[in-house]
Protein backbone atom coordinates (compact mmCIF):
# COMPACT_ATOMS: atom_id res chain seq x y z
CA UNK A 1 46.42 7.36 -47.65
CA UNK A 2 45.41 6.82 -44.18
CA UNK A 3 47.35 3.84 -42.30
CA UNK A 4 45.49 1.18 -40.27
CA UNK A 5 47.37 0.42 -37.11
CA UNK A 6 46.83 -2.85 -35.75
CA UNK A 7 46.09 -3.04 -31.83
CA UNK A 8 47.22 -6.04 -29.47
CA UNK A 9 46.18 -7.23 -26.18
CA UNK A 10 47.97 -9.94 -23.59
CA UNK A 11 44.89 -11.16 -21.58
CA UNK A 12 45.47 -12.15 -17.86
CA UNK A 13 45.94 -16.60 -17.99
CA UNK A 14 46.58 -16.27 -13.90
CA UNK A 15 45.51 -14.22 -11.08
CA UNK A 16 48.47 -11.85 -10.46
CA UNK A 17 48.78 -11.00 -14.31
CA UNK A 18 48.99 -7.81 -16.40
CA UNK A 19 47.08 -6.52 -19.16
CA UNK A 20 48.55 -5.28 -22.00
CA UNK A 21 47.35 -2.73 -24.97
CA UNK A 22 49.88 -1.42 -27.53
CA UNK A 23 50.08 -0.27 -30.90
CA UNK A 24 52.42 -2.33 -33.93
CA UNK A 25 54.94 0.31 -33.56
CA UNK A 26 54.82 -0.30 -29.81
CA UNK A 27 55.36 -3.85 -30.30
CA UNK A 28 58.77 -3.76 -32.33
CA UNK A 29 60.37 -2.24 -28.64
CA UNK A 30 59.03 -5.13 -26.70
CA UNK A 31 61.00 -7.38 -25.08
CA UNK A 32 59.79 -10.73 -25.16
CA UNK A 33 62.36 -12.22 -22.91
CA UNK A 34 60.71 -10.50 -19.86
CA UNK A 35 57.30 -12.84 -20.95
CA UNK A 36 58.68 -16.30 -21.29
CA UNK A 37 57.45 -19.12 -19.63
CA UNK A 38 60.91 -20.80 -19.99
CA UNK A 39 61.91 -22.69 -16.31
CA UNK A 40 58.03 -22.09 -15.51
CA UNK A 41 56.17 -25.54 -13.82
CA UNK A 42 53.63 -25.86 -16.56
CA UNK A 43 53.03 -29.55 -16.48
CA UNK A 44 49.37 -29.28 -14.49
CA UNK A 45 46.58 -31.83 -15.85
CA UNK A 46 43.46 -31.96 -14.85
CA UNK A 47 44.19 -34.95 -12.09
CA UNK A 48 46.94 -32.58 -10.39
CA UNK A 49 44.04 -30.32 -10.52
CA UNK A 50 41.63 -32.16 -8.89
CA UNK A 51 41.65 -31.97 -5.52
CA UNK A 52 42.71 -27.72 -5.67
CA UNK A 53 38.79 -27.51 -7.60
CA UNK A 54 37.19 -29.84 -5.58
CA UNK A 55 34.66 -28.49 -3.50
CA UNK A 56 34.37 -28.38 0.66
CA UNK A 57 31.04 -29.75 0.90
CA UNK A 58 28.80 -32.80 -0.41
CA UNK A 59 25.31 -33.07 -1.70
CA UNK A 60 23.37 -34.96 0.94
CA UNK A 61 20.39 -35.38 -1.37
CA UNK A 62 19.06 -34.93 -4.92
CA UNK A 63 16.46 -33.32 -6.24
CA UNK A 64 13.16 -35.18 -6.78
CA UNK A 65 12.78 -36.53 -10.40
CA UNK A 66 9.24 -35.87 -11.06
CA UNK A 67 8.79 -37.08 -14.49
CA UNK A 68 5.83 -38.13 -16.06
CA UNK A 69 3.90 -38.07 -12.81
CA UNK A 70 0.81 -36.16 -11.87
CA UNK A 71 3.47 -34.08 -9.98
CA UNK A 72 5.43 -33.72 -12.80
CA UNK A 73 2.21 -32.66 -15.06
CA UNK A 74 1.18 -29.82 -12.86
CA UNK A 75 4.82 -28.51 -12.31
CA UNK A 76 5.47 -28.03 -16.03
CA UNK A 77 1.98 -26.67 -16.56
CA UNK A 78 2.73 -24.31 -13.69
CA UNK A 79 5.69 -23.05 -14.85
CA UNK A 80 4.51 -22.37 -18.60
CA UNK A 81 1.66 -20.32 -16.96
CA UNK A 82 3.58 -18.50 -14.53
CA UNK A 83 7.34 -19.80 -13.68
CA UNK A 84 5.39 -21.45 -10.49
CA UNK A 85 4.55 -18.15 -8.77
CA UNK A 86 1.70 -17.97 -6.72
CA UNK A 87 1.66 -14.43 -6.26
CA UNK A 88 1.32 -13.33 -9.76
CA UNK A 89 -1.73 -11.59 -11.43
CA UNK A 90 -1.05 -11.17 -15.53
CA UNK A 91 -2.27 -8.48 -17.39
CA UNK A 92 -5.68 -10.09 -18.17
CA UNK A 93 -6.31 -10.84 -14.11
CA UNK A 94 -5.30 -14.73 -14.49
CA UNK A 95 -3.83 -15.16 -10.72
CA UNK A 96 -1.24 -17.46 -9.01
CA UNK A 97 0.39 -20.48 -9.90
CA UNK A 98 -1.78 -21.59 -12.63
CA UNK A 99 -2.93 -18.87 -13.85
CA UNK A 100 -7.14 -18.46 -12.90
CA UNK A 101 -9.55 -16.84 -14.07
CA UNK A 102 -11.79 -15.53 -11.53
CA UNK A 103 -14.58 -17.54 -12.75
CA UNK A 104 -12.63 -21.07 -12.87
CA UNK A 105 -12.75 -20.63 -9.17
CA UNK A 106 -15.87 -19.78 -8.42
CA UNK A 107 -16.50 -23.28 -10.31
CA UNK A 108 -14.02 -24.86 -7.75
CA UNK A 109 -16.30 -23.10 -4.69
CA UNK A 110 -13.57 -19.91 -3.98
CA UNK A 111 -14.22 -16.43 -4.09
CA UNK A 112 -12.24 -14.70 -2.14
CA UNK A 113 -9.14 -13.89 -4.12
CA UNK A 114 -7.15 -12.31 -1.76
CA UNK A 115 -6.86 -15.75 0.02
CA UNK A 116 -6.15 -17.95 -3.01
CA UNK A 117 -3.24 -15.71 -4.14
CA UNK A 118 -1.73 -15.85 -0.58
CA UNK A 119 -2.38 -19.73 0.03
CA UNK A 120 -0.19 -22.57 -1.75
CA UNK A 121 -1.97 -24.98 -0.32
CA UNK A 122 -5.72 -23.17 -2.01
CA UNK A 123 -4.29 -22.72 -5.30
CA UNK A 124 -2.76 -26.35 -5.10
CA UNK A 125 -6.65 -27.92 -4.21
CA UNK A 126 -7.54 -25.92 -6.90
CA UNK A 127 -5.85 -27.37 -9.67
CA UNK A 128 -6.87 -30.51 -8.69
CA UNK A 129 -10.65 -29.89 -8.19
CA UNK A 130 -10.66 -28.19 -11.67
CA UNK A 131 -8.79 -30.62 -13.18
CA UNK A 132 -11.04 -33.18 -11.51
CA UNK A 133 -13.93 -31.57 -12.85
CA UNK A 134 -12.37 -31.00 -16.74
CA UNK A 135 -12.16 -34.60 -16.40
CA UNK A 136 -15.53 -35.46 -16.07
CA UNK A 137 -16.87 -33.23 -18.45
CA UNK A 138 -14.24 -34.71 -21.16
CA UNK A 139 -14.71 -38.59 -20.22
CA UNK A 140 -16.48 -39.60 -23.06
CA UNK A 141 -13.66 -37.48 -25.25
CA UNK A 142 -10.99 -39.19 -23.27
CA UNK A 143 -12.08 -42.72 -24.23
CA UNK A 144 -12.63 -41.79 -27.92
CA UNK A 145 -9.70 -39.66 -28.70
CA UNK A 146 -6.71 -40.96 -26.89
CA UNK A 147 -4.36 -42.78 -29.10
CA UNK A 148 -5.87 -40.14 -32.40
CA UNK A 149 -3.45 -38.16 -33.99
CA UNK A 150 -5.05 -34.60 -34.65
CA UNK A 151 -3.33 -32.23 -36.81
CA UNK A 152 -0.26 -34.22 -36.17
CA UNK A 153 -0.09 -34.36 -32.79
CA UNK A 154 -0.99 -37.54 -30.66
CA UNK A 155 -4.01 -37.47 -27.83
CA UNK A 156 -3.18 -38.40 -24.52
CA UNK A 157 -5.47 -37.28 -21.27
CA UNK A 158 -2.20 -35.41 -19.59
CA UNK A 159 -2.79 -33.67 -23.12
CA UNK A 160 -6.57 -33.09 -22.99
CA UNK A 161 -6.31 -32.05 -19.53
CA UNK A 162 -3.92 -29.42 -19.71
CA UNK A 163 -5.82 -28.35 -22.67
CA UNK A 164 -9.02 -28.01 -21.15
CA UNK A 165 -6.94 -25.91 -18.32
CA UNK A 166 -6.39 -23.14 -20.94
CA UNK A 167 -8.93 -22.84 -23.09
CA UNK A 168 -11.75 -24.93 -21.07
CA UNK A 169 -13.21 -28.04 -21.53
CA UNK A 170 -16.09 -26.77 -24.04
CA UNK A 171 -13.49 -25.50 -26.47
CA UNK A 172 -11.60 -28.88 -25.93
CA UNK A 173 -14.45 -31.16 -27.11
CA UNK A 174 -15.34 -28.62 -30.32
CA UNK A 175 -11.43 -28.75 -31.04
CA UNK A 176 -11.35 -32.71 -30.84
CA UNK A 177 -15.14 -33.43 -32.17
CA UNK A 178 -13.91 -31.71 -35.13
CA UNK A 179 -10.92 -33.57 -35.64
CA UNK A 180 -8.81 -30.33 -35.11
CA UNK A 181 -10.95 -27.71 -37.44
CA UNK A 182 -12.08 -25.73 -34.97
CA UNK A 183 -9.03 -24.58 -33.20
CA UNK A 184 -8.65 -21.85 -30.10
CA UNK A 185 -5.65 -19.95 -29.09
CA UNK A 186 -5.35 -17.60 -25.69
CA UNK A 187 -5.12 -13.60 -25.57
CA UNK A 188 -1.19 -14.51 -25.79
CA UNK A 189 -1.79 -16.82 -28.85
CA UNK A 190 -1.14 -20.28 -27.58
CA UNK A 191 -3.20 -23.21 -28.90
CA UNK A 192 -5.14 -26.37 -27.66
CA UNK A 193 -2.59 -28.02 -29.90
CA UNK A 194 0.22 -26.13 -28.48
CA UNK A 195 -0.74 -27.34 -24.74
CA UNK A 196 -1.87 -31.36 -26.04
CA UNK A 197 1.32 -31.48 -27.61
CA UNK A 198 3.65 -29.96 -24.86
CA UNK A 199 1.75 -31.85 -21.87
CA UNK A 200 1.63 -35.16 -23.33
CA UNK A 201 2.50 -38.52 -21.70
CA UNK A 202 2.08 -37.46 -18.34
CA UNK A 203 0.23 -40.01 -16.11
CA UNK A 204 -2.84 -37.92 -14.64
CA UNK A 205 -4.36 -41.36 -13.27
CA UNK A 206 -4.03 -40.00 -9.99
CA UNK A 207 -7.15 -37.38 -10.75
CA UNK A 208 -10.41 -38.86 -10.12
CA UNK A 209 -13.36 -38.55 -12.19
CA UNK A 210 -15.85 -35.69 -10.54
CA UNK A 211 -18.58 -34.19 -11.25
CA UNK A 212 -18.56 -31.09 -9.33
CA UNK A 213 -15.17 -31.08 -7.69
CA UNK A 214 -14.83 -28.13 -5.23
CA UNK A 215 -11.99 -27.38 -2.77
CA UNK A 216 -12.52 -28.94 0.68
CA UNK A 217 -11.29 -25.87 3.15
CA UNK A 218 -11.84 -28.14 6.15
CA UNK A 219 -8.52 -30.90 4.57
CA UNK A 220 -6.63 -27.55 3.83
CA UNK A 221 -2.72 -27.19 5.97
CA UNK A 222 -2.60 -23.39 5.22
């Protein structure tokens, strides 16, 4: 019958320390005399601790808390679409930030990509202006669904509006005119209910109602 031999380690607790493999048999030789902590200055707590860990420097400011602001709305929409990078082109040709199609910004009056994916400032306008115009086309949907519940999930315009950003705001009114039965979900499988839950309760109050929102080149700080 083959014997199992059991294997033991001593792991490092300080810098300066040894590591240890033997076998059982190994083990019966060793001196444990030559290990003990006896006469050792053990009696550390975390307060004697506390000013060897504390750091050198101090945190002049704090990050901004963006919460449910419009700020806060496009910065979590921007980082489910692309972890807020503006140069990035998916598979399917969405570019930047927020992830546009090229024919989104044609709607929004650009057409040269090249610019939008190397401009912050473009691809920030351009949110806005689309989200501007998703908001007039959905108005009348705005008024009469927030507050609803659809297919569990409750209807606020942060929630429309990020909505209409993925799947446009044509599919947003069939989705909601139906009460949820005619549902839409991206090339990557992510639903209108997906996005109205996730981007819910933001305050979008700051877009304004328009028509045919376009970016204005001439207010741009490239």
């Amino acid at each position: 019958m083959r014997k199992k031999i059991a294997k033991f380690s001593i792991l490092p607790l300080a810098a300066g320390s040894i590591f240890f493999s033997f076998s059982t048999k190994d083990a019966a030789k060793l001196n444990l005399e030559n290990y003990s902590t006896y006469n050792l200055d053990l009696e550390y707590t975390v307060e004697n601790l506390k000013e060897e860990i504390e750091p050198d420097f101090e945190i002049s400011h704090t990050a901004p808390i963006l919460g449910k602001s419009y700020v806060g709305f496009k910065e979590a929409l921007a980082f489910k679409e692309s972890r807020g990078d503006y140069k990035t082109i998916n598979e399917y040709g969405y570019l930047g930030k927020y992830q546009f199609g090229k024919g989104t910004l044609k709607l929004v009056g650009i057409y040269d990509t090249v610019e939008f994916l190397n401009s912050p400032a473009l691809q920030e306008a351009a949110f806005y202006a689309n989200a501007s115009r998703n908001k007039w086309i959905l108005q009348r949907d705005i008024k009469r669904f927030v507050g609803k519940t659809i297919n569990g999930v409750l209807i606020t315009e942060s929630g429309i509006l990020a909505a209409a950003h993925l799947a446009g705001p044509g599919s947003v009114k069939k989705y909601l005119r139906s009460w949820g039965a005619q549902a839409f979900s991206d090339a990557f499988g992510t639903t209108i209910k997906t996005y109205m839950k996730r981007f819910g309760g933001y305050d979008v109050s700051f877009v304004r109602t328009e028509k045919n929102a376009r970016v204005d080149f001439d207010k741009l700080s490239v």
